[in-house]
N, C-alpha and C. Protein backbone atom coordinates (compact mmCIF):
# COMPACT_ATOMS: atom_id res chain seq x y z
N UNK A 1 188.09 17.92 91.91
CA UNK A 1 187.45 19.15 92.35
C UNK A 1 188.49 20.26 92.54
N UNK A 2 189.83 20.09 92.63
CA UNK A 2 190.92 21.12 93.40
C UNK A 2 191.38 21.45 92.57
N UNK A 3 191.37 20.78 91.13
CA UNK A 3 192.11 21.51 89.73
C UNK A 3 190.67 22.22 89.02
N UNK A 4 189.64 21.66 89.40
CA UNK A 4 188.40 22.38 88.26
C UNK A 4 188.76 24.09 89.13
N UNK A 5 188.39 23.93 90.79
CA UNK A 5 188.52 24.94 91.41
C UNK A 5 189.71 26.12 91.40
N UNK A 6 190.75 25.22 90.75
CA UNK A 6 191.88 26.38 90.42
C UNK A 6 191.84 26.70 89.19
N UNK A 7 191.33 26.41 88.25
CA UNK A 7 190.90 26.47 87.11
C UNK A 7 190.31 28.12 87.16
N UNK A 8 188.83 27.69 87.61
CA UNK A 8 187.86 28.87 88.31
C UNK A 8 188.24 29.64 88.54
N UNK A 9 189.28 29.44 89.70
CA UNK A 9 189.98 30.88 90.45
C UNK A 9 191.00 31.37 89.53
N UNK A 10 191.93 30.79 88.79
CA UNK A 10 192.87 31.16 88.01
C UNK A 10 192.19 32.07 87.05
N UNK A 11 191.23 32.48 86.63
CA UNK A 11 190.07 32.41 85.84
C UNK A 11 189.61 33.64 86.36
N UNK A 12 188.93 33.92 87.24
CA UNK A 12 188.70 34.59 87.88
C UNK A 12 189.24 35.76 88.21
N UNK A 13 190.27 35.22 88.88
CA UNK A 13 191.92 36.33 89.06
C UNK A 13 192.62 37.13 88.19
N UNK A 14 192.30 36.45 86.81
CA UNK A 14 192.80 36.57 85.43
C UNK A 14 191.51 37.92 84.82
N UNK A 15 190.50 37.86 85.42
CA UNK A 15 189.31 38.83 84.76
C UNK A 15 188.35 38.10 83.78
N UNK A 16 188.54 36.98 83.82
CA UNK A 16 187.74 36.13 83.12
C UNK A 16 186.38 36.75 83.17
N UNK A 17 185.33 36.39 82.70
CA UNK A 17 183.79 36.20 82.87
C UNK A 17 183.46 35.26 82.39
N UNK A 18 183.79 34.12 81.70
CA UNK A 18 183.66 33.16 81.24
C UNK A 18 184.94 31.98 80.56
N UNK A 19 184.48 31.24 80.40
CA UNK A 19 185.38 29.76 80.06
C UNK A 19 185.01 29.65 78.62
N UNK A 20 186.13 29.02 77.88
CA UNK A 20 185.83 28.44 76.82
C UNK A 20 186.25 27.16 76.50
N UNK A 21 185.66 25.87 76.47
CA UNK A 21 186.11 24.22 76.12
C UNK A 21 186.10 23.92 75.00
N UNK A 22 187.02 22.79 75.20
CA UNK A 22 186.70 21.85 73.40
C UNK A 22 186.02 20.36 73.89
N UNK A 23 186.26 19.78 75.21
CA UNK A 23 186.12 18.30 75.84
C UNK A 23 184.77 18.74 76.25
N UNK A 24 183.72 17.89 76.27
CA UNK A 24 182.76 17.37 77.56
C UNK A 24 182.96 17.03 78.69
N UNK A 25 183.99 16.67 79.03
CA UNK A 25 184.48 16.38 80.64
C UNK A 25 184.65 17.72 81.02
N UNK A 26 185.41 18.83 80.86
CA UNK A 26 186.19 19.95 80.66
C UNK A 26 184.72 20.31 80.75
N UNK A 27 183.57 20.19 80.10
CA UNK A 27 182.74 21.22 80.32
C UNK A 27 181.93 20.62 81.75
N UNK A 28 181.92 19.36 81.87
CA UNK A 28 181.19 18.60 82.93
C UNK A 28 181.52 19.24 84.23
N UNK A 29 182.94 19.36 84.15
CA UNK A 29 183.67 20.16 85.39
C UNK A 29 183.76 21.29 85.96
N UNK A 30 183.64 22.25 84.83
CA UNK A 30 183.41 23.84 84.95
C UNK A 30 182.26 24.01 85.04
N UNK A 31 181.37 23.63 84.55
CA UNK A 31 179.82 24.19 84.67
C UNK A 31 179.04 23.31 85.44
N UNK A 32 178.64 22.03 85.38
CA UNK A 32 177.77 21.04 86.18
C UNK A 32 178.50 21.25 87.18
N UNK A 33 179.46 20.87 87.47
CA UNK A 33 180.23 20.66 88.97
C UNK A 33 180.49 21.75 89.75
N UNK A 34 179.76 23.36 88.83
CA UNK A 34 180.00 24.81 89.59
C UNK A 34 180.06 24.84 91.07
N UNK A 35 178.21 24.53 90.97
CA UNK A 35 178.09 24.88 92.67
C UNK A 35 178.60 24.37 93.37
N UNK A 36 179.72 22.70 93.43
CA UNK A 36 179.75 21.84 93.96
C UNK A 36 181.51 22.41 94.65
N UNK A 37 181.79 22.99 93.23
CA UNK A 37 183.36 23.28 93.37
C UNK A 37 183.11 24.82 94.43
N UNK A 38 182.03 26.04 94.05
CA UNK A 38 182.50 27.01 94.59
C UNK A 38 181.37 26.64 96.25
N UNK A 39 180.79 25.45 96.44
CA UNK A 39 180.29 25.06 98.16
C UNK A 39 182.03 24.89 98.66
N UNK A 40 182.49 23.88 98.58
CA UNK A 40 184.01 23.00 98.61
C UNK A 40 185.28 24.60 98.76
N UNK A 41 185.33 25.47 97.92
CA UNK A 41 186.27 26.21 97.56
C UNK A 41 185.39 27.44 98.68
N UNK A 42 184.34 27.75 99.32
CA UNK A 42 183.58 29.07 99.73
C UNK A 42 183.80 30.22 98.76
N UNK A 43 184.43 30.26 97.43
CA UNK A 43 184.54 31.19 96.53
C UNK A 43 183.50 30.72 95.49
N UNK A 44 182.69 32.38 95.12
CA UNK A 44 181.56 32.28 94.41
C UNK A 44 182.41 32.56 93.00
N UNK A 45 181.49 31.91 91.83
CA UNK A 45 182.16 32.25 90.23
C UNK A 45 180.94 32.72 89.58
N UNK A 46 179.89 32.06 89.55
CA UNK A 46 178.85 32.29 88.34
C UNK A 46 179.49 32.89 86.65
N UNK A 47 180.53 31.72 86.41
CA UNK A 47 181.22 31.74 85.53
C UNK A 47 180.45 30.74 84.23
N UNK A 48 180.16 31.57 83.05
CA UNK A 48 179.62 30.37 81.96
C UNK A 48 180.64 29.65 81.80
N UNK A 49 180.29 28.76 81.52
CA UNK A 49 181.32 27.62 80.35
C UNK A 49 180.93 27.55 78.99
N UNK A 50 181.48 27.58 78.10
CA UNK A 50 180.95 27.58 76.90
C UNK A 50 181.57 26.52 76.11
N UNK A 51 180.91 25.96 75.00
CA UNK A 51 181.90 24.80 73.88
C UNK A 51 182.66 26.04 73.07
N UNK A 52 183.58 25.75 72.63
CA UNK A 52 184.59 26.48 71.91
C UNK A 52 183.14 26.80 70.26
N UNK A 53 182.41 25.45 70.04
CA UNK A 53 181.76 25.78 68.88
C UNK A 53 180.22 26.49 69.11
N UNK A 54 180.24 26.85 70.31
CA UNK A 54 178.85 27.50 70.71
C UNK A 54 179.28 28.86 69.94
N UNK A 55 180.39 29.21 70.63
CA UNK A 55 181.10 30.65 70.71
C UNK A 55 181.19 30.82 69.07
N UNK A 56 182.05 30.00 68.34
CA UNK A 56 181.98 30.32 66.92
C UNK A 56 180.79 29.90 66.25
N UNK A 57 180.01 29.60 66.89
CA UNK A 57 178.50 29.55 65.96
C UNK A 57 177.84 31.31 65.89
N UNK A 58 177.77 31.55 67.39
CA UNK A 58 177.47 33.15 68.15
C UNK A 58 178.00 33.70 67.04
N UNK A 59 179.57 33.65 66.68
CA UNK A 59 180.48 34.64 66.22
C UNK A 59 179.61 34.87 64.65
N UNK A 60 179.02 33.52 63.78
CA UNK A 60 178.82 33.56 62.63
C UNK A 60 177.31 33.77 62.23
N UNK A 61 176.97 34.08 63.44
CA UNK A 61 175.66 34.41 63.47
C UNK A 61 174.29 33.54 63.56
N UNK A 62 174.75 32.53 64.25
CA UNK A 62 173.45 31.40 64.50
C UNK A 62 172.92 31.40 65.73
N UNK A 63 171.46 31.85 65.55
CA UNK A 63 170.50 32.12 66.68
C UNK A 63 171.24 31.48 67.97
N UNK A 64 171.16 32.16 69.28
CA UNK A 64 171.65 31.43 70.07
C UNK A 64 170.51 30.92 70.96
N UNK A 65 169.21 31.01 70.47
CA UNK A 65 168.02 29.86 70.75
C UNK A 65 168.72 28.83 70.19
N UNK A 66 169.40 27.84 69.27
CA UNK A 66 169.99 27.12 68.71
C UNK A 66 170.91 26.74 69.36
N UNK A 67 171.66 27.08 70.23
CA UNK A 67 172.90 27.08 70.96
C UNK A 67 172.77 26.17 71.98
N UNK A 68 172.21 25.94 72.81
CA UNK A 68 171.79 24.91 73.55
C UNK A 68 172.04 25.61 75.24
N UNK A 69 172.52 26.93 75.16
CA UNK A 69 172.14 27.81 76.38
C UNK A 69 171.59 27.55 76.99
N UNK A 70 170.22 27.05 77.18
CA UNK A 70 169.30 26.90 78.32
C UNK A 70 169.27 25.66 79.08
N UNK A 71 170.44 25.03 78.71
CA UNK A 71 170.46 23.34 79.08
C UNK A 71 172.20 23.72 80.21
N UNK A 72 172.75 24.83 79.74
CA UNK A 72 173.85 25.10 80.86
C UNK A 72 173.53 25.01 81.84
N UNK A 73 174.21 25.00 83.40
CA UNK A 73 173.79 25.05 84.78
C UNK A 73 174.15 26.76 84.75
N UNK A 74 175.17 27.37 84.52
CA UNK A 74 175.38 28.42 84.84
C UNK A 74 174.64 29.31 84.10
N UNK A 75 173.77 30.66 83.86
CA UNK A 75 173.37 30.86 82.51
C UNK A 75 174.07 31.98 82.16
N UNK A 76 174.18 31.81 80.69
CA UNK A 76 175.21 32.93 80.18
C UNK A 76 174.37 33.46 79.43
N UNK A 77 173.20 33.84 79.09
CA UNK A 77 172.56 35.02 78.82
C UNK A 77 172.48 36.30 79.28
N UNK A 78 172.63 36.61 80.63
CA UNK A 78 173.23 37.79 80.93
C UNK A 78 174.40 38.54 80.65
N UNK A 79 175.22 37.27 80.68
CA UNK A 79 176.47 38.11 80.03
C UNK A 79 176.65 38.47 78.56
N UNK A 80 176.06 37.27 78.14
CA UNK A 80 175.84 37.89 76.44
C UNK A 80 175.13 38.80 76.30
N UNK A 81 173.71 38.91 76.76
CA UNK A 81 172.89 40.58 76.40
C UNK A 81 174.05 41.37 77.19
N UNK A 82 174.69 41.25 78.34
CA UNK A 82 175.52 42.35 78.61
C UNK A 82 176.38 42.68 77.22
N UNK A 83 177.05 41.83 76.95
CA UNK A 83 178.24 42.22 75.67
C UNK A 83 177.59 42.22 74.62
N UNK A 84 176.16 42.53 74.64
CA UNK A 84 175.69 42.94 73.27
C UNK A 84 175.64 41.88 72.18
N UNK A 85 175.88 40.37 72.22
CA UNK A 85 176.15 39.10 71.58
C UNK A 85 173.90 38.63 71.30
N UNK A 86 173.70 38.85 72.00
CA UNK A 86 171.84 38.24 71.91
C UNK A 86 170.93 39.56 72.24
């Protein structure tokens, strides 16, 4: 929990708005384990996590109904209609 959480914050601090993975654990940790890390840490993120191949699917133009978005804990549809991506 104390490395996902510095992860987050490093992340955070950095101007992040989002994560990008290549592992399933790596994503298990940043996104499922969100609320768990920012209850534990009292710092809020509402940070997506994304698979590294979500992002280059987005990039090449495959519906991101296809993407598997709605199965994230965090949702990153806001930030994508923000950046103009959906």
């Amino acid at each position: 929990l104390k490395l996902s959480g510095d992860i987050l914050s490093s992340a955070k601090a950095a101007g992040a708005d989002c994560l990008m993975v290549a592992c399933p654990l790596c994503h298990g940790n940043l996104d499922i384990r969100q609320k768990e890390i920012e209850e534990a840490t009292g710092e809020r993120f509402g940070m997506p996590v994304f698979y590294m191949t979500q992002l280059l699917a987005l990039a090449v133009g495959v519906s991101s109904k296809k993407l598997g978005f709605d199965s994230m804990i965090v949702n990153p549809l806001p930030l994508l209609k923000e950046k103009g991506l959906v």
